[in-house]
N, C-alpha and C. Protein backbone atom coordinates (compact mmCIF):
# COMPACT_ATOMS: atom_id res chain seq x y z
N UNK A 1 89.46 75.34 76.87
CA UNK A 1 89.29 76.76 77.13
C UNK A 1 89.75 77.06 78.54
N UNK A 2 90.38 78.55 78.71
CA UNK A 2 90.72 78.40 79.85
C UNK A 2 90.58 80.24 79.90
N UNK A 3 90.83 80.58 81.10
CA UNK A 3 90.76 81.87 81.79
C UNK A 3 91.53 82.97 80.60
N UNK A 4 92.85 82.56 80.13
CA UNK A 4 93.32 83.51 79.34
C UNK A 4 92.65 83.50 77.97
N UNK A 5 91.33 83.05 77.54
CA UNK A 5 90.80 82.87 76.87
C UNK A 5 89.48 83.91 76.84
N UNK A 6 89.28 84.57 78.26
CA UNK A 6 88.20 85.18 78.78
C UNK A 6 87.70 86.08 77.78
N UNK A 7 86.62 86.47 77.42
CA UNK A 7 85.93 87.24 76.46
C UNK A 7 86.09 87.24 75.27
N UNK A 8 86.93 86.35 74.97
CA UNK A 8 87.15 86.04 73.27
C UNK A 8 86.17 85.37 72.68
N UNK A 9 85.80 85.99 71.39
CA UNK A 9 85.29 84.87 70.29
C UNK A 9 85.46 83.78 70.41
N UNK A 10 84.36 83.06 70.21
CA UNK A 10 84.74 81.41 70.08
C UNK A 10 84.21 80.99 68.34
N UNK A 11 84.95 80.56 67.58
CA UNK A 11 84.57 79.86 66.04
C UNK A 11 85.54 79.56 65.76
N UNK A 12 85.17 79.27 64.47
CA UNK A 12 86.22 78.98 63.18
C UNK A 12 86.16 79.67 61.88
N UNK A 13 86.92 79.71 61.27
CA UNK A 13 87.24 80.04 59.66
C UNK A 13 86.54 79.25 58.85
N UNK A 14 85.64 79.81 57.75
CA UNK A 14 84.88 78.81 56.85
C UNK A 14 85.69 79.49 55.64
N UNK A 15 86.69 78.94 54.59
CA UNK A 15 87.22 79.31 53.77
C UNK A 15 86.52 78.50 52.56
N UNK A 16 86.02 78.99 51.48
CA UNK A 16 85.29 78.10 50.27
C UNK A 16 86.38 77.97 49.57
N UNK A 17 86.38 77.05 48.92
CA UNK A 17 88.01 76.62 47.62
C UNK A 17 87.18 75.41 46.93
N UNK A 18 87.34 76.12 45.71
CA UNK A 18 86.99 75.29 44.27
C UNK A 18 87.84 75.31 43.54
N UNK A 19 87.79 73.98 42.97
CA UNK A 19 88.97 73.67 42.12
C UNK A 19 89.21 74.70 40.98
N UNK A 20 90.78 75.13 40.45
CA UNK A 20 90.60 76.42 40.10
C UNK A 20 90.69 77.12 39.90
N UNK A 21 90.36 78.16 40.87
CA UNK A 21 90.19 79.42 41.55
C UNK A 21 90.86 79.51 42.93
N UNK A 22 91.06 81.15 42.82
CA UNK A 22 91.85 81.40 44.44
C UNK A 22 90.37 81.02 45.81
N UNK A 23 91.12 81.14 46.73
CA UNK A 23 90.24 80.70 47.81
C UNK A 23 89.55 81.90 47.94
N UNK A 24 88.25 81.98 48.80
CA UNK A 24 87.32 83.00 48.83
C UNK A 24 88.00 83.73 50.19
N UNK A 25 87.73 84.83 50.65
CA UNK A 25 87.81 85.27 52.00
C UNK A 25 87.63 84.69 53.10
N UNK A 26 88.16 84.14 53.69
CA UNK A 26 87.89 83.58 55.04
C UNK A 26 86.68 84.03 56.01
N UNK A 27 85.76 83.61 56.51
CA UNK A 27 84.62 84.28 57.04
C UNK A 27 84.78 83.45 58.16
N UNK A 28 84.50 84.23 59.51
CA UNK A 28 84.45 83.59 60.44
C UNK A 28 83.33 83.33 61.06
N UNK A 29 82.87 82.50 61.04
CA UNK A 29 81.59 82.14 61.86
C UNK A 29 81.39 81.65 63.63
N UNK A 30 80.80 82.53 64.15
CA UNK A 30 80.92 82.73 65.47
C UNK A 30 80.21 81.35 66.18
N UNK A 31 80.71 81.09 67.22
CA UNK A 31 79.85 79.71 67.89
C UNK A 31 79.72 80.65 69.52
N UNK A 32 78.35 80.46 69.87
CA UNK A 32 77.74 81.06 71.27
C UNK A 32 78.64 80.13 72.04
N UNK A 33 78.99 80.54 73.35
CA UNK A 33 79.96 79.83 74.08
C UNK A 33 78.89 79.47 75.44
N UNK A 34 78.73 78.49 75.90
CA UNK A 34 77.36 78.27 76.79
C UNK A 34 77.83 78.56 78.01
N UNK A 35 78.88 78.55 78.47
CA UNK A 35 79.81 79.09 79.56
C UNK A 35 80.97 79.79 79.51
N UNK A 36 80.32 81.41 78.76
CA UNK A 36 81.48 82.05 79.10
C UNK A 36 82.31 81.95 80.12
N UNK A 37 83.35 82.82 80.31
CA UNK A 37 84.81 82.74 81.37
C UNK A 37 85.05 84.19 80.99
N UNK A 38 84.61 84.74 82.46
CA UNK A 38 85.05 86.37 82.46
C UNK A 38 86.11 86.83 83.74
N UNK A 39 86.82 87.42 83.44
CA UNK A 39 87.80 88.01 84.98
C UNK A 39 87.58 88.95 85.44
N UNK A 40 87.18 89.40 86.76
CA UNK A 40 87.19 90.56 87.29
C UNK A 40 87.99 91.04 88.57
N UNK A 41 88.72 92.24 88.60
CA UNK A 41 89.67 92.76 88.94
C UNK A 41 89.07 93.49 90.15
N UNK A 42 89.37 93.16 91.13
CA UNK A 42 88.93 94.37 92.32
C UNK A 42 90.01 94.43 93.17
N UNK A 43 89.78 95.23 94.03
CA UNK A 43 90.53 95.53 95.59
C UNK A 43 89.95 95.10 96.56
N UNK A 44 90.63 94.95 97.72
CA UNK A 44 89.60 94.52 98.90
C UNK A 44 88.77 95.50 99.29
N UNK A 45 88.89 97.17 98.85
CA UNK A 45 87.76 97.96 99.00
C UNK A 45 86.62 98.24 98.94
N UNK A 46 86.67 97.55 97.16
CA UNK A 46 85.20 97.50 96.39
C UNK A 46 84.86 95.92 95.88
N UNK A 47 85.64 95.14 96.04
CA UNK A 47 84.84 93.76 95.90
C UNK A 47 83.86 93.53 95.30
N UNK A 48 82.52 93.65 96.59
CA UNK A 48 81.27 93.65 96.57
C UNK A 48 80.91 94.53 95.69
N UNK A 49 80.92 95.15 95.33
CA UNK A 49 80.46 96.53 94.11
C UNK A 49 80.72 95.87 92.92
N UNK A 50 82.48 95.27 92.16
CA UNK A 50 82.63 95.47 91.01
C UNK A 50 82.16 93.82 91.26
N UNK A 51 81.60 92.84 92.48
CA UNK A 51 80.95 91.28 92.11
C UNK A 51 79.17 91.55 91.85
N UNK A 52 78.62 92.42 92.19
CA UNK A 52 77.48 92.47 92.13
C UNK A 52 77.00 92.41 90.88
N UNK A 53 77.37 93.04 89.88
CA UNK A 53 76.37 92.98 88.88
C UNK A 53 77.35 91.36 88.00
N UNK A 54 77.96 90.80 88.82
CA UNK A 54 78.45 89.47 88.27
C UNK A 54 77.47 88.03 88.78
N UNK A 55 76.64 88.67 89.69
CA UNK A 55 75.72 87.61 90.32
C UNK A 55 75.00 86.67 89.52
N UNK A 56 74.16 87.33 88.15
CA UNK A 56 73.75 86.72 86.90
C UNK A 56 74.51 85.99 85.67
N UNK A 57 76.03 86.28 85.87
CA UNK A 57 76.86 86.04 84.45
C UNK A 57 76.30 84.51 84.29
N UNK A 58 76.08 84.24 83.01
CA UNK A 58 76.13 82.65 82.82
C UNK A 58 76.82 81.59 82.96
N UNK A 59 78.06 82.55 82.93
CA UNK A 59 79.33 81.33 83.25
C UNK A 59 79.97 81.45 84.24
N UNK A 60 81.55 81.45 83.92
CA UNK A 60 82.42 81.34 85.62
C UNK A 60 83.24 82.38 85.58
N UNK A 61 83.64 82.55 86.41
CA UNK A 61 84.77 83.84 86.76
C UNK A 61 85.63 83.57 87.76
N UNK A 62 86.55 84.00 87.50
CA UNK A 62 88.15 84.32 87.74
C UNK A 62 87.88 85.71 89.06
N UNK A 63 88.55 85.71 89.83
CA UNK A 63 88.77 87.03 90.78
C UNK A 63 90.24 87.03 91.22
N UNK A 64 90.08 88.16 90.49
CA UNK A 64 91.52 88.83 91.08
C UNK A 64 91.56 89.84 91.85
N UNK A 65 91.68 89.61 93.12
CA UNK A 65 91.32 90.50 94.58
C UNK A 65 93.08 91.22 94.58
N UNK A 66 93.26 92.43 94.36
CA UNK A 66 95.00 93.13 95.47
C UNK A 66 94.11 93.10 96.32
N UNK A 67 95.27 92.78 97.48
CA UNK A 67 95.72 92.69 98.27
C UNK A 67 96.81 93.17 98.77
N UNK A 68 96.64 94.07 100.24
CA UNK A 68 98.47 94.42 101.24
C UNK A 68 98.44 92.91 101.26
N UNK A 69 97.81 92.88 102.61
CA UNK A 69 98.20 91.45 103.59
C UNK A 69 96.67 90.14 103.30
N UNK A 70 97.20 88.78 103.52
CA UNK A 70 95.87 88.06 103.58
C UNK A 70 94.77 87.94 104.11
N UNK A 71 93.86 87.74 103.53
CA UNK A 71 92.36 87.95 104.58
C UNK A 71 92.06 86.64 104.89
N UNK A 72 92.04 86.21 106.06
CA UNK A 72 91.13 85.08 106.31
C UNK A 72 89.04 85.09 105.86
N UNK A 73 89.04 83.98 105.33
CA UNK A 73 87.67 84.80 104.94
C UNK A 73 87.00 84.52 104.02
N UNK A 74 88.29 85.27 103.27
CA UNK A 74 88.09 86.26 102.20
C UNK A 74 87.03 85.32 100.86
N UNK A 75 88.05 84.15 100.41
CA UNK A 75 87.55 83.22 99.73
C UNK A 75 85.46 83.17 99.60
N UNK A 76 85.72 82.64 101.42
CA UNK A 76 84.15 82.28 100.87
C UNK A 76 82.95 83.59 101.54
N UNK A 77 83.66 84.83 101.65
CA UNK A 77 82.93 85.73 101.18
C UNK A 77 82.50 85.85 99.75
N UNK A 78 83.42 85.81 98.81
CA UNK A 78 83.77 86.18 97.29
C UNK A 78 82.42 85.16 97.27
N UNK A 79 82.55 83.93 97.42
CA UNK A 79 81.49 82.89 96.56
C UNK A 79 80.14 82.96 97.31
N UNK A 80 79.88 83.54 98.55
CA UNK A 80 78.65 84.35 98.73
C UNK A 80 78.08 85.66 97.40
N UNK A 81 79.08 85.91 97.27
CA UNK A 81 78.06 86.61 96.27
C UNK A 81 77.28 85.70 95.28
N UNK A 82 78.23 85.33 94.47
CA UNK A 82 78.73 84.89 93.16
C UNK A 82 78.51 83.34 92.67
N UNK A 83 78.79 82.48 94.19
CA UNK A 83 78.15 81.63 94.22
C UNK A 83 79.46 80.61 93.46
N UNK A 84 78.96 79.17 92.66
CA UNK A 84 79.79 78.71 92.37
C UNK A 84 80.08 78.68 90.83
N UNK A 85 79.55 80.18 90.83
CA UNK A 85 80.69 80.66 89.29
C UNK A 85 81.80 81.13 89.58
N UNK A 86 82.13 81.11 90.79
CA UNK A 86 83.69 81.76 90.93
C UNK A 86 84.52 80.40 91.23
N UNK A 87 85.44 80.29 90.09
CA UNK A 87 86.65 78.94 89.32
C UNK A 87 88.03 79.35 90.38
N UNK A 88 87.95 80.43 90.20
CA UNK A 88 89.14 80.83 90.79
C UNK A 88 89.42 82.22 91.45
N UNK A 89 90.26 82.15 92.49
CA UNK A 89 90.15 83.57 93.57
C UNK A 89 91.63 83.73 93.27
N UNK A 90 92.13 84.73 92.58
CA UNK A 90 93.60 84.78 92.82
C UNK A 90 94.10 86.02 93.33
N UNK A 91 94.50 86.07 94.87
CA UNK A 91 95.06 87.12 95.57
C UNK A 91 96.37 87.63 94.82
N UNK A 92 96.51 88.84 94.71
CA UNK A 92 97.63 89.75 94.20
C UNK A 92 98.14 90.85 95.22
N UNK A 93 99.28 90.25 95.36
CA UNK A 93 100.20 91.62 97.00
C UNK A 93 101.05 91.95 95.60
N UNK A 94 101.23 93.22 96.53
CA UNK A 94 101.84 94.65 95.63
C UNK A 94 103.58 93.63 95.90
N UNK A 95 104.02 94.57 94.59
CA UNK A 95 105.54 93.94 94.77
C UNK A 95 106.71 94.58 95.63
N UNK A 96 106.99 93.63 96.29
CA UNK A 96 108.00 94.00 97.31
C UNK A 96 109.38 93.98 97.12
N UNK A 97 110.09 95.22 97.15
CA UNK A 97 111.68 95.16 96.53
C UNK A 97 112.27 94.12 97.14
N UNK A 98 113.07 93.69 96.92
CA UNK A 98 114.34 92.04 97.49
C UNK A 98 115.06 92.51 97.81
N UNK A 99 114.74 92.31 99.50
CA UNK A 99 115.89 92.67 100.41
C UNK A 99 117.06 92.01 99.92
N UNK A 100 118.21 92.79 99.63
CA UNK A 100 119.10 92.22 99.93
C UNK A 100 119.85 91.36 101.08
N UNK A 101 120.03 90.41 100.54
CA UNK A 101 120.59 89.09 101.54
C UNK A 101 122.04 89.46 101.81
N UNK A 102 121.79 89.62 103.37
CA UNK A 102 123.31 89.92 104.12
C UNK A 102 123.49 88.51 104.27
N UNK A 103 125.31 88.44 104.11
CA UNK A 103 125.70 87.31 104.91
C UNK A 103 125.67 86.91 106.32
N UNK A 104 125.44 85.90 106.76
CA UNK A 104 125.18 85.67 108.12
C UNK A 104 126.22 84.91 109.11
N UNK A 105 127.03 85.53 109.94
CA UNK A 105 128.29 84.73 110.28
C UNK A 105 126.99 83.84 111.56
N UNK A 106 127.99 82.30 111.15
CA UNK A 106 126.90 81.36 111.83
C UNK A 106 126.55 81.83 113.47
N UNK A 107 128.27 82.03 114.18
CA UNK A 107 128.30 81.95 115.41
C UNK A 107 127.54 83.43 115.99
N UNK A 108 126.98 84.54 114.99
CA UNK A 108 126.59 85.68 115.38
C UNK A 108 124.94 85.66 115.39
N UNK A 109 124.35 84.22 114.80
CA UNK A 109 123.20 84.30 114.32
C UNK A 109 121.95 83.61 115.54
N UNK A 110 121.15 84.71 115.71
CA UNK A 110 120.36 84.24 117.19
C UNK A 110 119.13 84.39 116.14
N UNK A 111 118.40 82.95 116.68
CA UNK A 111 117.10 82.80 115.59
C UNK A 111 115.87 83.01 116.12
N UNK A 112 116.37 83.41 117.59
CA UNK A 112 115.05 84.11 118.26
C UNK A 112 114.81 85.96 117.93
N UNK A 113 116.44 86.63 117.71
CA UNK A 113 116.02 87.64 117.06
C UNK A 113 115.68 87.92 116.49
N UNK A 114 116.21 86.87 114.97
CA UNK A 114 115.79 87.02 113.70
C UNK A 114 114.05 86.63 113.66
N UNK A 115 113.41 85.87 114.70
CA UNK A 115 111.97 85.96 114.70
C UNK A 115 111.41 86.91 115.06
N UNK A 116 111.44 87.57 115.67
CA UNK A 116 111.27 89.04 116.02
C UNK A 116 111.20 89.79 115.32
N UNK A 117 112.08 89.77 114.50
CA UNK A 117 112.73 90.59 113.75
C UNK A 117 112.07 90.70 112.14
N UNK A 118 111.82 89.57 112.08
CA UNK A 118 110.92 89.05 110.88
C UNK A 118 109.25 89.82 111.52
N UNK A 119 108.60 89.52 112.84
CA UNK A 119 107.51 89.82 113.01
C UNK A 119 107.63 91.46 112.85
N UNK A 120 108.48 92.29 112.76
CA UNK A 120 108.60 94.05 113.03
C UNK A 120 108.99 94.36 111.68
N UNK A 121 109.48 93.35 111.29
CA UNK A 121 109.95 93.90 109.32
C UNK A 121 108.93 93.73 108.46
N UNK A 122 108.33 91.79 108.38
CA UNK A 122 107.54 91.64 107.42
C UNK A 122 106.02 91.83 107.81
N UNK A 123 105.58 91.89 109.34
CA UNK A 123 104.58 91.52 109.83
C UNK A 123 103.86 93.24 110.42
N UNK A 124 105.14 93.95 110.21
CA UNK A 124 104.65 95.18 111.33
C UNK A 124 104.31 95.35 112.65
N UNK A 125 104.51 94.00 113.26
CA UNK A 125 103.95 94.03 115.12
C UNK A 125 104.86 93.46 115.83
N UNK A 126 104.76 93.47 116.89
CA UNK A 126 105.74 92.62 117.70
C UNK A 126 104.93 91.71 118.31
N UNK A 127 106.23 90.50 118.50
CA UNK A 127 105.40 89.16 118.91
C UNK A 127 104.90 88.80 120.20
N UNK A 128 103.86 88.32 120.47
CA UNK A 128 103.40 88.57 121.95
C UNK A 128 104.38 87.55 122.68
N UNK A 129 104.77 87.91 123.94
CA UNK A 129 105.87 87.06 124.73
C UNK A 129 106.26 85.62 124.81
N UNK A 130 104.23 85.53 124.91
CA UNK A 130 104.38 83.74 125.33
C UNK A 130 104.73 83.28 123.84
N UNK A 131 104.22 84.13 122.36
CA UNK A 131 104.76 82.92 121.25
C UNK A 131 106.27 83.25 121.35
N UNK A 132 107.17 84.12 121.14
CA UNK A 132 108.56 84.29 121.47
C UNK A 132 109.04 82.90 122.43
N UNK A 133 108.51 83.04 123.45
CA UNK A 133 109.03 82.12 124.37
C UNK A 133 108.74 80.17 123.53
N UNK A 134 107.68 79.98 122.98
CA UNK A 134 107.77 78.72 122.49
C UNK A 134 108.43 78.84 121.28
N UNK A 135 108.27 79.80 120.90
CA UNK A 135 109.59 79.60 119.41
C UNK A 135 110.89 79.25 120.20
N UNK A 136 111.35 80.14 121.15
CA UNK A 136 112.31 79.72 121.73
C UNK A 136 112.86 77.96 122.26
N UNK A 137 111.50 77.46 122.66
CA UNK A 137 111.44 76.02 123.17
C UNK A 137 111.15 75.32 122.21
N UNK A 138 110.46 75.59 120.86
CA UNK A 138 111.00 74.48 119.87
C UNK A 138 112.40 74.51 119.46
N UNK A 139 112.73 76.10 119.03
CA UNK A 139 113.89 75.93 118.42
C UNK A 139 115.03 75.08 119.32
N UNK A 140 115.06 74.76 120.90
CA UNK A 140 116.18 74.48 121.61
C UNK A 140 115.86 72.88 121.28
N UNK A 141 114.68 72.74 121.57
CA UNK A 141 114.39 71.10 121.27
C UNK A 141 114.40 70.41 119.82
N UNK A 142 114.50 71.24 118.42
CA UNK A 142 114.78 71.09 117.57
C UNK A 142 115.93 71.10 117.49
N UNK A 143 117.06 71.84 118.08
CA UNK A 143 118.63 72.13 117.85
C UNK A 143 118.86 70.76 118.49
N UNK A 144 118.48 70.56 119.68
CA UNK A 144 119.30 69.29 120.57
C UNK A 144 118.86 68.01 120.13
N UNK A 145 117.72 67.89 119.06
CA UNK A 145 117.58 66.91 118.35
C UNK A 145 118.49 66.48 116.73
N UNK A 146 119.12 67.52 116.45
CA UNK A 146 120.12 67.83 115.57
C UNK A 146 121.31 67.15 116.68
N UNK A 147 121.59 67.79 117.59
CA UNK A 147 123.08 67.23 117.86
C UNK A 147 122.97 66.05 118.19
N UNK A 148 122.13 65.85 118.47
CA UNK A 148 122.07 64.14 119.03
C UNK A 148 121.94 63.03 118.12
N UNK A 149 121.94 63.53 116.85
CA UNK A 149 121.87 62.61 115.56
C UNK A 149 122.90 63.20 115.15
N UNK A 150 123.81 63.97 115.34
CA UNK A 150 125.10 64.29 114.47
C UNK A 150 125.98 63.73 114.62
C-alpha cells in the first residue's frame, strides 16, 4: 500500500461459482485498514489549520505544503503537530516558465556576473559583498587548479 492508494477501499471480490451455473454477482467485501494513509494539501498560510484536526487520524499522512521559496524549519514544524504520522512532507513551488537558454560565447562569460546575476533573477536580492568576493576566490583557485592539470 502506498500514498496513491490514500482513502481507498481496501478488500476483495467474493464471487460464488457452482458447477453449472453462471457465476453469482461479485460482492465486495470490505477489510478495515488499521493504518489508513490520508494526504493533505495546504499552503504555508494555513498549515496549522488544515493539520489540526489531523492530530487524531489513526494512520499516516502525506503533506503536501506549496510553496514560493523553501522554509528552513518547515519539516519539523509539520511533525510538531502531527507527530510521527507524517510519512512524508512533499514541498510543491509553483511552475516556473524555462528560461530560455542563450548561447554563451566562452571568452564573454564572467562567472562572477553570472552569480550575481543568478542571486537578482532566481533569488530576488543582491549578494552581500564579502560572499561575491569568496565566490570570486574559489572560482580563481578552482580555475588555476584546472590549468595546472591541463
Amino acid at each position: 500500500m502506498d500514498f496513491g492508494e490514500a482513502e481507498e477501499d481496501k478488500g476483495f471480490y467474493l464471487i460464488d461459482v457452482e458447477l453449472g451455473s453462471p457465476a453469482k454477482k461479485p460482492e465486495f467485501i470490505s477489510i478495515p485498514c488499521q493504518k489508513p494513509l490520508n494526504i493533505v494539501e495546504c499552503e504555508l498560510s494555513n498549515y496549522e489549520e488544515k493539520l489540526e484536526p489531523q492530530r487524531n487520524h489513526p494512520g499516516y499522512l502525506k503533506v503536501i505544503i506549496n510553496l514560493q521559496t523553501p522554509q528552513m524549519g518547515l519539516a519539523d514544524k509539520i511533525r510538531k503537530i502531527c507527530g510521527d504520522k507524517v510519512l512524508q512532507i512533499e514541498p510543491r513551488f509553483p511552475e516556473v516558465e524555462s528560461k530560455q537558454e542563450k548561447s554563451v560565447n566562452r571568452e564573454e562569460f564572467d562567472p562572477v556576473e553570472e552569480f550575481k546575476r543568478y542571486f537578482q533573477e532566481e533569488l530576488n536580492t543582491t549578494p552581500p559583498l564579502a560572499v561575491v568576493a569568496k565566490f570570486e576566490e574559489l572560482y580563481k583557485e578552482i580555475k588555476e587548479n584546472q590549468d595546472a592539470t591541463a
